[in-house]
Protein backbone atom coordinates (compact mmCIF):
# COMPACT_ATOMS: atom_id res chain seq x y z
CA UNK A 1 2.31 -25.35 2.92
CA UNK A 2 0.36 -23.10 5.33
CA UNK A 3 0.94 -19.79 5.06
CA UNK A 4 -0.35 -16.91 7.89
CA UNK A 5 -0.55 -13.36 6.78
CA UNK A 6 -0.94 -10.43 9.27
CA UNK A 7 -2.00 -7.30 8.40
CA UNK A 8 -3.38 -4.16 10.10
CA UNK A 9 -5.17 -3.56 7.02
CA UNK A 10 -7.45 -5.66 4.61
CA UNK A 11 -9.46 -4.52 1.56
CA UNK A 12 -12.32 -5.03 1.54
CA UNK A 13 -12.68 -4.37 5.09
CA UNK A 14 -10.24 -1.75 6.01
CA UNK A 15 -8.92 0.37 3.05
CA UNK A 16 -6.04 3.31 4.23
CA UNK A 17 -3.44 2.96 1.37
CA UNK A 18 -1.43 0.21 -0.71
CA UNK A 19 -1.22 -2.27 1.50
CA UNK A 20 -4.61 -3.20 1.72
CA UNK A 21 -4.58 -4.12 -1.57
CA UNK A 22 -1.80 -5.71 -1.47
CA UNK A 23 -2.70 -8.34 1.01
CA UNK A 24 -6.78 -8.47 0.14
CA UNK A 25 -5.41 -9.60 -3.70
CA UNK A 26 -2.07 -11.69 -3.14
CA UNK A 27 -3.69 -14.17 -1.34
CA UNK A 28 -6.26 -14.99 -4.47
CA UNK A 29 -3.70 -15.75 -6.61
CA UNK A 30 -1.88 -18.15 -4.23
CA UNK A 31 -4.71 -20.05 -3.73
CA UNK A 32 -4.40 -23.56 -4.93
CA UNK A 33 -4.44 -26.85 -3.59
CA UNK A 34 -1.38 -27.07 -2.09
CA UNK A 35 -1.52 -23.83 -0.37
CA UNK A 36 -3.53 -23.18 2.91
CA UNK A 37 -4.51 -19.55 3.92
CA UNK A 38 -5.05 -17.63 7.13
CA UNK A 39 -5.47 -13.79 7.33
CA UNK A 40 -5.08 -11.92 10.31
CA UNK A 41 -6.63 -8.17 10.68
CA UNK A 42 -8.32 -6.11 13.44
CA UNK A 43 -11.66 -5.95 13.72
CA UNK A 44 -11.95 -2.14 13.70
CA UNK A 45 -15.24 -0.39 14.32
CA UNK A 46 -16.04 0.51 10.37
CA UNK A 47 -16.26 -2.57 9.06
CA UNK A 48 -19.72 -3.81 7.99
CA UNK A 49 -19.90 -6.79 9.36
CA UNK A 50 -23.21 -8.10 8.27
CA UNK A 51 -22.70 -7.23 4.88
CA UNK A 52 -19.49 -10.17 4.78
CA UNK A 53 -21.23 -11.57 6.88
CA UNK A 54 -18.52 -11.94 10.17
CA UNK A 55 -19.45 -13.98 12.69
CA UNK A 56 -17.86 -14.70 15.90
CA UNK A 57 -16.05 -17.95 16.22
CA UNK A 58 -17.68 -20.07 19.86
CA UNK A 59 -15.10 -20.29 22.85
CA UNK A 60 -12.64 -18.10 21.40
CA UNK A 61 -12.00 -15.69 24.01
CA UNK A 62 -8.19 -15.05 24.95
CA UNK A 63 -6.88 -13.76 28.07
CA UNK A 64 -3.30 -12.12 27.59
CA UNK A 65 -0.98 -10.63 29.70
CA UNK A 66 1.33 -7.79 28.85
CA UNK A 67 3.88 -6.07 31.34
CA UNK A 68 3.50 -7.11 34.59
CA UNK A 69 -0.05 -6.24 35.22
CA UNK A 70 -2.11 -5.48 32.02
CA UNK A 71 -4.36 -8.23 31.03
CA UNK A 72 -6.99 -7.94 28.25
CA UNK A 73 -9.79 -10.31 26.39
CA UNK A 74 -9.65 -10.84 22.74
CA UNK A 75 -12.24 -12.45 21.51
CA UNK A 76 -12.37 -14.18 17.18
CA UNK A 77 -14.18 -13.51 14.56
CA UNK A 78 -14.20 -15.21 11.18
CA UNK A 79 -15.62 -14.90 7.37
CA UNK A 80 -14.10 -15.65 3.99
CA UNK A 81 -11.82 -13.58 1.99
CA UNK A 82 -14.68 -12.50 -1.17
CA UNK A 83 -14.41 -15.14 -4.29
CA UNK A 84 -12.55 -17.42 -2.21
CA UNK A 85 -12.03 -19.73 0.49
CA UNK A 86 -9.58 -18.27 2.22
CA UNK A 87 -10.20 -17.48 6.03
CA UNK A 88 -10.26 -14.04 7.53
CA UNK A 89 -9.55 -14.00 10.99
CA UNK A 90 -10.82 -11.11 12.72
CA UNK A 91 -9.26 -9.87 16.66
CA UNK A 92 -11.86 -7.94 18.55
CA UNK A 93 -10.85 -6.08 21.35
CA UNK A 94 -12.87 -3.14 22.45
CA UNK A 95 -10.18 -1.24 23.92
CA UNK A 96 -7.70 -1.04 20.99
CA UNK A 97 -9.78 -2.38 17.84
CA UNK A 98 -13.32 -2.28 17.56
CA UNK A 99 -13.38 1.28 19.66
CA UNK A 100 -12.27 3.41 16.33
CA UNK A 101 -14.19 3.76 13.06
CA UNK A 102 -10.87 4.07 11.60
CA UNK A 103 -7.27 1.91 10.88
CA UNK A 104 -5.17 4.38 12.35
CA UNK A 105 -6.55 7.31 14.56
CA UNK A 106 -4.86 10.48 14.93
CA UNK A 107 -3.73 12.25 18.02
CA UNK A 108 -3.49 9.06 19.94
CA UNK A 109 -0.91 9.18 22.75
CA UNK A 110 1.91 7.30 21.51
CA UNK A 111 2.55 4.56 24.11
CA UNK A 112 -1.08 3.85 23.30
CA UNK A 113 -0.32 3.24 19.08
CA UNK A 114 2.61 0.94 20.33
CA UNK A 115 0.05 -1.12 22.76
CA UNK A 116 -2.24 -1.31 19.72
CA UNK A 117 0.08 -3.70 17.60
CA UNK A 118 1.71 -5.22 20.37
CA UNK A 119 -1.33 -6.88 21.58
CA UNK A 120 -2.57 -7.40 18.13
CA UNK A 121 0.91 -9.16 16.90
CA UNK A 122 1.00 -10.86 19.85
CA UNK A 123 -3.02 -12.41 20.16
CA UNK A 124 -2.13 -13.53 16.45
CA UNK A 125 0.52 -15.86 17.48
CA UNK A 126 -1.33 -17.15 20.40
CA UNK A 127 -5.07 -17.50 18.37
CA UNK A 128 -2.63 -19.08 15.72
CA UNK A 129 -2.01 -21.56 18.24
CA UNK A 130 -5.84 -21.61 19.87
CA UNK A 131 -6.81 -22.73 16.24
CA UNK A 132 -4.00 -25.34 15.60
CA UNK A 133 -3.23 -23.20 12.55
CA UNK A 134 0.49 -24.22 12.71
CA UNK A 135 2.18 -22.35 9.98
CA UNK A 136 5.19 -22.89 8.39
CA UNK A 137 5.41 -18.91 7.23
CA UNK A 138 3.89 -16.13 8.87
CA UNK A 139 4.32 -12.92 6.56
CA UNK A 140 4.30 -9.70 8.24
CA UNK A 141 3.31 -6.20 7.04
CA UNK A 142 5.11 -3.06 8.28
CA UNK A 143 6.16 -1.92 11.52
CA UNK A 144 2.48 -2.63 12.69
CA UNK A 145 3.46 -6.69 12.85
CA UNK A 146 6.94 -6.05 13.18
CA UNK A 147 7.51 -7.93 16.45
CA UNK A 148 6.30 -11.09 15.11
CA UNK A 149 9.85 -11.88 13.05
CA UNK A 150 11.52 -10.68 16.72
CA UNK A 151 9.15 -12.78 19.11
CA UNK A 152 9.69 -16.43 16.78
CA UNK A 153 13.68 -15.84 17.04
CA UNK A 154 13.76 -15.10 20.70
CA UNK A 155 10.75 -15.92 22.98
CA UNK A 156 9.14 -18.19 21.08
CA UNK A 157 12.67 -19.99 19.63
CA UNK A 158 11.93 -22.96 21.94
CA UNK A 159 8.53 -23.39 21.03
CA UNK A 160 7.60 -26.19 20.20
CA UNK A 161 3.75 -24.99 18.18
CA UNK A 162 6.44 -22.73 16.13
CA UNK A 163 9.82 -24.11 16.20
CA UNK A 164 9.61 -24.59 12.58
CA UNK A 165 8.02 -21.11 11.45
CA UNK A 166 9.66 -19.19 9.05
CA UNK A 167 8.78 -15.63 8.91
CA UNK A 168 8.83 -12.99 5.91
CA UNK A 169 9.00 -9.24 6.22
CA UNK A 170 7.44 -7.07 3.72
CA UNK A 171 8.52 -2.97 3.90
CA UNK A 172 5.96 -1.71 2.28
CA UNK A 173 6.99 1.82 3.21
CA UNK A 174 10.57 2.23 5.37
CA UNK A 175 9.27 5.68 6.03
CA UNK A 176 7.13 4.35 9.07
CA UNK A 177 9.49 2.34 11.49
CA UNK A 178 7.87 2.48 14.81
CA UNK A 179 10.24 3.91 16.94
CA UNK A 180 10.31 4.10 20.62
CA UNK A 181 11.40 4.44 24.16
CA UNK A 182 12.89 1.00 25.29
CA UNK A 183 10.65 1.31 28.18
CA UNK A 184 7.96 -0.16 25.68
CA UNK A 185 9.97 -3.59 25.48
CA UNK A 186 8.75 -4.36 29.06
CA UNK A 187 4.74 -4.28 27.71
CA UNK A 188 5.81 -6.52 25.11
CA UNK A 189 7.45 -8.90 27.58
CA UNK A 190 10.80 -9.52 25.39
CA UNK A 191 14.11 -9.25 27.58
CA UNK A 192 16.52 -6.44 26.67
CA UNK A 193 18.98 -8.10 27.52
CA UNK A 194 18.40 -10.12 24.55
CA UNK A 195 17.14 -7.88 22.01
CA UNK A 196 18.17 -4.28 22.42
CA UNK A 197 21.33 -3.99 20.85
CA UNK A 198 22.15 -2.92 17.40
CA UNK A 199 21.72 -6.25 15.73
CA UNK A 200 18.22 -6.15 17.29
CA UNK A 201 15.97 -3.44 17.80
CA UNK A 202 18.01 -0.72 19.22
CA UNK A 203 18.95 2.34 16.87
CA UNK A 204 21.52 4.79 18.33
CA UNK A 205 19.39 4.54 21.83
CA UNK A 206 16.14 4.09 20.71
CA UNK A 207 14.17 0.78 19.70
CA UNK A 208 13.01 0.56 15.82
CA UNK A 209 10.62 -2.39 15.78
CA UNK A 210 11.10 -2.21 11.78
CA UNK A 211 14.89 -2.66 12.23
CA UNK A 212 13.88 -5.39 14.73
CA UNK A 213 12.17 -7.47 11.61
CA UNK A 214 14.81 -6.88 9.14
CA UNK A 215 17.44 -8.19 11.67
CA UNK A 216 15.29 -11.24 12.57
CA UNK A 217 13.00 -12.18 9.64
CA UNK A 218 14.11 -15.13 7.43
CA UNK A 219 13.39 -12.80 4.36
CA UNK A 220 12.57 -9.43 3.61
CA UNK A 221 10.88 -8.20 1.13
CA UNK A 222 10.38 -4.56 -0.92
CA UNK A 223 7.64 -4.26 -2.88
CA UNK A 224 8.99 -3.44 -6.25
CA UNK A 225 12.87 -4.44 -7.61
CA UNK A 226 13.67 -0.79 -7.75
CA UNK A 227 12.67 0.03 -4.18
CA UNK A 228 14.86 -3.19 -3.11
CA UNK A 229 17.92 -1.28 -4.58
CA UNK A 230 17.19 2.69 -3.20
CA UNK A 231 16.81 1.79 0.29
CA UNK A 232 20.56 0.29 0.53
CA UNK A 233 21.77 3.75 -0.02
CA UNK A 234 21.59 6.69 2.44
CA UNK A 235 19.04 9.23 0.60
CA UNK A 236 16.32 5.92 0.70
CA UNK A 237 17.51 4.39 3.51
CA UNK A 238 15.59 6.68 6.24
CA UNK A 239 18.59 5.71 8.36
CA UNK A 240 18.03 2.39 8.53
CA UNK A 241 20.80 1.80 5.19
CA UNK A 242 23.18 0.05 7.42
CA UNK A 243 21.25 -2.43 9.03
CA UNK A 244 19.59 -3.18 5.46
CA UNK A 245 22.56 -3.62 4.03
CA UNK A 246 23.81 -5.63 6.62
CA UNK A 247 20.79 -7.93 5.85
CA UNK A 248 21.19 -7.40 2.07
CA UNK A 249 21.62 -11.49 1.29
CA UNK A 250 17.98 -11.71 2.38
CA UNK A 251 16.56 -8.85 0.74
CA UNK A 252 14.43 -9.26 -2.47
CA UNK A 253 12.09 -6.75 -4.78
CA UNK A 254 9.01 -7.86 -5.80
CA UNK A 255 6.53 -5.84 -7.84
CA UNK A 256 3.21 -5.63 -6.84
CA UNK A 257 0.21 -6.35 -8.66
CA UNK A 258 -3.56 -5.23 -9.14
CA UNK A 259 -6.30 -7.85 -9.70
CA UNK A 260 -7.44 -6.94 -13.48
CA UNK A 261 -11.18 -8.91 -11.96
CA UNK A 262 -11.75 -6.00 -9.98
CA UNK A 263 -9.98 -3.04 -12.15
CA UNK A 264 -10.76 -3.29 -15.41
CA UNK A 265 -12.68 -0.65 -17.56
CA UNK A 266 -14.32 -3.52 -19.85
CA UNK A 267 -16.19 -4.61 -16.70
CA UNK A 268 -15.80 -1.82 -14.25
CA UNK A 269 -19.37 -1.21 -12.75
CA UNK A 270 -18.41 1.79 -10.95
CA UNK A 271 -18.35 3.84 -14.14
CA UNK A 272 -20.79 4.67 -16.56
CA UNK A 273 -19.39 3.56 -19.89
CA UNK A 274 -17.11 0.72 -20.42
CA UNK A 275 -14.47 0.46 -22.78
CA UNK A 276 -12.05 -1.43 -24.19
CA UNK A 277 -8.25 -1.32 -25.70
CA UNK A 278 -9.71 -1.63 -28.86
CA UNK A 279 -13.25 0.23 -28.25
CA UNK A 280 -11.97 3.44 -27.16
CA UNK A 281 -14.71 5.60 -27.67
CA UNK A 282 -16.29 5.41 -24.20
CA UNK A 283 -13.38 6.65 -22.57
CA UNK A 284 -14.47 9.96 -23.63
CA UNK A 285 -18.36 9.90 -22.78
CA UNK A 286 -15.91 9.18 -19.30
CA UNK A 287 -14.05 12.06 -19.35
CA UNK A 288 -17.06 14.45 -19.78
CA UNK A 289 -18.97 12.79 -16.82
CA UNK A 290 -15.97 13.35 -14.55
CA UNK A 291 -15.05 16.87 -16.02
CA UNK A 292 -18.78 18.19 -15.10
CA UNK A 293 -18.62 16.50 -11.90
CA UNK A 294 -15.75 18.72 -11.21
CA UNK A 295 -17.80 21.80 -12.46
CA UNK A 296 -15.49 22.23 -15.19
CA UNK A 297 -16.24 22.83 -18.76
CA UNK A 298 -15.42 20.12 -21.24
CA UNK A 299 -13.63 20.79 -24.36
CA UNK A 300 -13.23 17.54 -26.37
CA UNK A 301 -9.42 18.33 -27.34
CA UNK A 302 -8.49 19.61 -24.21
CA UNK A 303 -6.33 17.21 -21.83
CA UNK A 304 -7.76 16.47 -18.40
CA UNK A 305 -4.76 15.54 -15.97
CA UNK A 306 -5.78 13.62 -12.19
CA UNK A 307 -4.32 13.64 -9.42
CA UNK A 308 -5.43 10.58 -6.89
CA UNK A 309 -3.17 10.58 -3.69
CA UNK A 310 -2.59 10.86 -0.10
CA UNK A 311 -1.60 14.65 0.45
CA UNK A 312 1.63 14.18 2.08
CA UNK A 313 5.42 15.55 0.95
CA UNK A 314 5.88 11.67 -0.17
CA UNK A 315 3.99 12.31 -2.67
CA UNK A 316 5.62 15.23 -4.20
CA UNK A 317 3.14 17.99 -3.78
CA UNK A 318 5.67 20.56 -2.72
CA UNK A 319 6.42 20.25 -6.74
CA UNK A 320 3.04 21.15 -7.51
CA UNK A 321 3.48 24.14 -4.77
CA UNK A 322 6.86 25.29 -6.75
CA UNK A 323 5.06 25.96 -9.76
CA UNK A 324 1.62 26.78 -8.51
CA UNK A 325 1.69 29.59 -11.52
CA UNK A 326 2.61 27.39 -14.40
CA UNK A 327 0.08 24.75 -13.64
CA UNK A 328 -2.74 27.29 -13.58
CA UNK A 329 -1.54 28.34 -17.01
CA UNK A 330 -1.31 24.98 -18.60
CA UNK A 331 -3.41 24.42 -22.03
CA UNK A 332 -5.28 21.55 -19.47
CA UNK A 333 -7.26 20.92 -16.86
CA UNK A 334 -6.42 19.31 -13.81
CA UNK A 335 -8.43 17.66 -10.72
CA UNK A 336 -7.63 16.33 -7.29
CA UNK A 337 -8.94 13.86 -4.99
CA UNK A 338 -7.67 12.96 -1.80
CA UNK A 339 -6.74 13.86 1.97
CA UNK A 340 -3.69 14.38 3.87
CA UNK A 341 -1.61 16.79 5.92
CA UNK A 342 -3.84 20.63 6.19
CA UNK A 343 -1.22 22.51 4.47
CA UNK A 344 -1.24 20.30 1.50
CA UNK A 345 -5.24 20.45 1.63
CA UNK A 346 -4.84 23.98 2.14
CA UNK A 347 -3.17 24.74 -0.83
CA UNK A 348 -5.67 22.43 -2.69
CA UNK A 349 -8.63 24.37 -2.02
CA UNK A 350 -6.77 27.43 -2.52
CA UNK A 351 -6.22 26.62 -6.00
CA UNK A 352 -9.73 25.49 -6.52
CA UNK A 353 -10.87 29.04 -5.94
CA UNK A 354 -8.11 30.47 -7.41
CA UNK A 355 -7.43 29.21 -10.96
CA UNK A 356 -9.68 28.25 -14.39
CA UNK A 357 -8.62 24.83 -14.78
CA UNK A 358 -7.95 23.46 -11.10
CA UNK A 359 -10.81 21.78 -9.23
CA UNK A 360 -10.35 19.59 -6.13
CA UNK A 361 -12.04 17.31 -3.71
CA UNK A 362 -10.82 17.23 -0.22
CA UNK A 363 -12.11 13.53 0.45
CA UNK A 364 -11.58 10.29 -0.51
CA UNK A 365 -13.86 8.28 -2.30
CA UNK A 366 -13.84 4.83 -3.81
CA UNK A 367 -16.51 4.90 -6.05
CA UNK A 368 -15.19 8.45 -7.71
CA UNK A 369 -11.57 6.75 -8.06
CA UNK A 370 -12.43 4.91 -11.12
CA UNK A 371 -14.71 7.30 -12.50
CA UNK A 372 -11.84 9.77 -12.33
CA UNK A 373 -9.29 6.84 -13.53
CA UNK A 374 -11.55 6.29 -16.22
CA UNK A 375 -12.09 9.59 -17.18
CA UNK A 376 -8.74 11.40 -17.64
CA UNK A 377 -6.02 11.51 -20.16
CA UNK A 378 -3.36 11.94 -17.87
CA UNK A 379 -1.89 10.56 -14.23
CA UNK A 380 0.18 12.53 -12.39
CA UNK A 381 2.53 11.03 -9.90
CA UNK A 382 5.36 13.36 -9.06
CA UNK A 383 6.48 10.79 -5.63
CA UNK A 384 9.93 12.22 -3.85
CA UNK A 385 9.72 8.09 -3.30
CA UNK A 386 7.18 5.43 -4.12
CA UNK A 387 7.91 2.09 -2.80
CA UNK A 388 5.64 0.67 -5.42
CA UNK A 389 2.34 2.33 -6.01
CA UNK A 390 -0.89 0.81 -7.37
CA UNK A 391 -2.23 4.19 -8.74
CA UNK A 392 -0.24 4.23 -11.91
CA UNK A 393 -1.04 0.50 -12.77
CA UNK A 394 -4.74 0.85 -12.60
CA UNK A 395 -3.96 4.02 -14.42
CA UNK A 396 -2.13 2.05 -17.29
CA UNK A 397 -5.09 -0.30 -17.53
CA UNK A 398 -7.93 2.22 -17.89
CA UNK A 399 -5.32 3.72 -20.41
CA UNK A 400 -4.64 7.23 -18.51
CA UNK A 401 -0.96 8.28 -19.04
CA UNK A 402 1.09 8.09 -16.34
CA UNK A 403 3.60 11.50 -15.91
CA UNK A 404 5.79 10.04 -13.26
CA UNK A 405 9.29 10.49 -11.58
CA UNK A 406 11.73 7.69 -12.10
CA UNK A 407 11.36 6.36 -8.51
CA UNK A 408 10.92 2.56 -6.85
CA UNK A 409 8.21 1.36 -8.52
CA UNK A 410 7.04 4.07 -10.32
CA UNK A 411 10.52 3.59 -12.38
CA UNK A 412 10.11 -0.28 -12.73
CA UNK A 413 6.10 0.22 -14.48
CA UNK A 414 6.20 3.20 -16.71
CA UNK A 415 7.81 2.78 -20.11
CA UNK A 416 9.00 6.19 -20.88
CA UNK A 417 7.83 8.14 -24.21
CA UNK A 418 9.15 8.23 -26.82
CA UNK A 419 11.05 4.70 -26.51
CA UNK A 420 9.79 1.37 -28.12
CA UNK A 421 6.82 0.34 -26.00
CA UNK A 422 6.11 3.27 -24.15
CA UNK A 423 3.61 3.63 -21.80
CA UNK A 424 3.99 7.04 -20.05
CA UNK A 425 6.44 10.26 -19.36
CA UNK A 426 9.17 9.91 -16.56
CA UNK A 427 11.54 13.18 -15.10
CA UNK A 428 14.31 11.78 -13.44
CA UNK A 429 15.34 14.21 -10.62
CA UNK A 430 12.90 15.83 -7.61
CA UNK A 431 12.41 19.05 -9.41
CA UNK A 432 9.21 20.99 -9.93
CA UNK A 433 10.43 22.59 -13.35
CA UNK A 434 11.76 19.05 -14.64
CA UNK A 435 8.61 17.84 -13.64
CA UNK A 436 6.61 20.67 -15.15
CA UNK A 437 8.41 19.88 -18.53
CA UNK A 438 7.13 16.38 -18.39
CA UNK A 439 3.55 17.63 -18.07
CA UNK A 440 4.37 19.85 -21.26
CA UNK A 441 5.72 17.53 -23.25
CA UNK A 442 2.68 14.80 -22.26
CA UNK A 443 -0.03 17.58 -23.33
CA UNK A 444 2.05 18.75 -26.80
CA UNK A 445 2.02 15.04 -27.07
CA UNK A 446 -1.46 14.63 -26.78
CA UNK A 447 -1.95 16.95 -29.37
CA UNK A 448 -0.85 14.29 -31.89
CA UNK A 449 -3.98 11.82 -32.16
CA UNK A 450 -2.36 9.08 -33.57
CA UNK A 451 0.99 8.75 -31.35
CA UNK A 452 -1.53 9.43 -28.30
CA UNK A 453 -3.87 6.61 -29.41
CA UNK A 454 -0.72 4.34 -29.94
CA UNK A 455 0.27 5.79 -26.53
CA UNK A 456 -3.06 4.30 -25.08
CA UNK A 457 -3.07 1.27 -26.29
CA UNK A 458 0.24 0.60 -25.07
CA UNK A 459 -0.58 1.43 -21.71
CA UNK A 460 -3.95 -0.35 -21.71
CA UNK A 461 -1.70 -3.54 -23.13
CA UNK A 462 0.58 -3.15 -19.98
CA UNK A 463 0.31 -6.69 -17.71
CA UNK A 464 0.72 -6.21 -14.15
CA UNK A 465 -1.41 -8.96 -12.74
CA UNK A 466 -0.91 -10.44 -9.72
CA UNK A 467 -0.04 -13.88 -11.56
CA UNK A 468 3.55 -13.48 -11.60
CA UNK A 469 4.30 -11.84 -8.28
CA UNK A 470 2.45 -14.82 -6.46
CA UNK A 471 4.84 -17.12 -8.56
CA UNK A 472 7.70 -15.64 -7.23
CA UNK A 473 5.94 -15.21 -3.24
CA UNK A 474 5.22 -18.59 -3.36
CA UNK A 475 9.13 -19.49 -4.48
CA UNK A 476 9.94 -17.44 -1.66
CA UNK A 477 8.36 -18.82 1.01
CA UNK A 478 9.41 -22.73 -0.73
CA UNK A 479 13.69 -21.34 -0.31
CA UNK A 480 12.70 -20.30 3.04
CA UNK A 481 11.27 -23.41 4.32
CA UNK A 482 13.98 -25.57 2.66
């Protein structure tokens, strides 16, 4: 079976959120012999490309045309996924790619973003082709390879190089759809005629290149069971609900994974101590490093709560806003690391100045992730939606509590205190006081040594390997073929 996977992102190489995890750790755990691999990505300015040591791939230049007059060169570069032998296949163009030291630029005219994965959906069909790489599934990643699913059902239907390809759609947020003019449908070179209508890629006027894969792809796919049922309904749907529905016989959860070889606080070597499930006593030499770090004072008995995320309203931090007061009151200390929208970083900073017990770090860095993961007692998680998120597994394994609202994934991975098994605290609705009585109840919790230790262990016990998921992929993509 040969499987292509195309993805505007790709850890190690390009790192913005989930999904380049996702699709830098799936494909390790479908590799066997009966399997064979291709990756597609961007070659974007950023990535290091002596250290994986990328190399460009002789008479590989491709002319393409787009609209009626735009032509541009690709040209192909190549290494191997790390710890495998799976290829990477990296497209180089100057003018959309290699021009940026980062995935996804801001204050790019729009028209532009839309040429970006156009020509980048479209020179991985064609290279696919250049290569004899004939696959028999091509899974697509969000609306940034969303044409793919559309251009096999339509333009390239009478192909013969693909008249066999199967395609697979995986949402792994529905917030981001890539709506447009219809104008942009003449760049691409499909005919309107035979795609814009609501069955295809047209959504009360306008063209949703998401709604374009969920109409066309042979499967579809939501990245946790949870999230598969929330978007049929109108609060999750972001208004595409109808059209999912309409598609619901080909829709399928499936709960991502973390690879436990490259998060795991036994062999971590981004942190200082390692520690076990059963060897617990490093976690704390953790927490101190990671308290000081954040020039706060450690107290031993004194709960340290993280926050890791992308500062956007997904995320919940208009919670944290609604009870500002509270949380600078709390019998626990609390730190922040990550980026986002200014009034979210705003109020960050703000409250770093402002409070005893509330330090944060307006950046985002890998190498303090798991030094924070490592460090803290507590997770916090408050999502108005999470489609999956990785943040509270690799939380789970380094055996930091997860306080969480009962949402996609989030809901499916935290076992809620104080049931059998538990492995965290859940609130149910999007409320900042339900959610500030979670937090409560975690820290008079953690008060209790020998429930929180139980807690711990628990959570550190939690599998959410990638083993199973790829089971279930690769049964996917088997169904599909047949």
């Amino acid at each position: 079976m040969k499987v292509l996977f195309a993805t505007f992102e790709l850890a190690p190489f390009t790192k913005v959120g989930g999904l380049a995890d996702v699709m830098g750790s799936l494909p390790k755990y479908l590799e066997a012999d009966d399997m064979e691999m291709a990756i597609f990505t961007p070659l974007i300015g950023s990535i290091d490309q002596k250290k994986y040591d990328i190399r460009e791939i002789p008479n590989s230049q491709l002319r393409l045309k787009f609209g009626y007059t735009s032509e541009y060169i690709f040209n192909l570069k190549m290494c191997k996924l790390p710890d495998t032998n799976i290829n990477v296949f990296f497209i180089d163009n100057p003018k959309f790619f290699s021009c940026f030291d980062c995935v996804y630029p801001a204050f790019i005219d729009t028209w532009y973003e839309q040429e970006r994965f156009i020509t980048f959906s479209k020179a991985i069909l064609e290279y696919a082709r250049l290569l004899n790489f004939k696959p028999d599934v091509i899974h697509c990643n969000d609306w940034h390879t969303s044409m793919i699913p559309t251009w096999i059902k339509t333009s390239y239907k009478n192909d013969e190089f693909y008249k066999n390809t199967k395609t697979v759609f995986s949402i792994h947020n529905l917030a981001y759809q890539g709506q447009y003019f219809k104008e942009i449908l003449d760049f691409s070179g499909l005919n309107k005629d035979e795609v814009f209508h609501e069955h295809g890629l047209e959504h009360f006027g306008a063209l949703i290149w998401m709604k374009g894969a969920i109409n066309y792809a042979d499967k579809v796919i939501a990245v946790s069971p949870k999230y598969a049922e929330e978007i049929l309904s109108f609060e999750y749907g972001e208004g595409l609900d109808w059209t999912l529905n309409n598609n619901k016989h080909k829709l399928k959860g499936i709960l991502n994974g973390i690879d436990y070889n490259e998060l795991n606080p036994e062999t971590d070597k981004l942190i200082s101590y390692n520690y076990s499930a059963t060897k617990l006593a490093n976690k704390e030499k953790c927490k101190k490093e990671i308290v000081e770090n954040y020039w706060l004072e450690y107290k031993k008995d004194r709960p340290l709560i993280a926050i890791i995320s992308r500062l956007v309203e997904q995320k919940g931090i208009d919670l944290l806003k609604a009870v500002e007061r509270d949380l600078m009151d709390l019998e626990a200390d609390i730190i922040v690391l990550g980026t986002g929208e200014k009034r979210y970083e705003d109020f960050f900073t703000w409250l770093s100045y402002n409070s005893k017990n509330i330090r944060s770090r307006i950046e985002y860095r890998a190498d303090l992730c798991n030094k924070i993961y490592a460090g803290a007692d507590m997770f916090l998680m408050p999502s108005r939606f999470e489609p999956c998120g990785l943040s509270q597994l690799i939380a789970l394994k380094y055996g930091t509590i997860p306080i969480v609202r009962a949402t996609g994934g989030l809901d499916n991975t935290v076992n809620a205190y104080p049931s059998e098994g538990a492995t965290g605290f859940k609130f149910y609705n999007y409320n900042a006081h339900e959610m500030l009585g979670s937090i409560k109840y975690a820290i008079e919790t953690y008060k209790n040594k020998k429930e929180w230790k139980k807690l711990v262990k628990n959570a550190m016990k939690a599998d959410f390997c990638w083993d199973k998921s790829a089971k279930v992929y690769k049964e996917v993509y088997k169904e599909i073929i047949r």
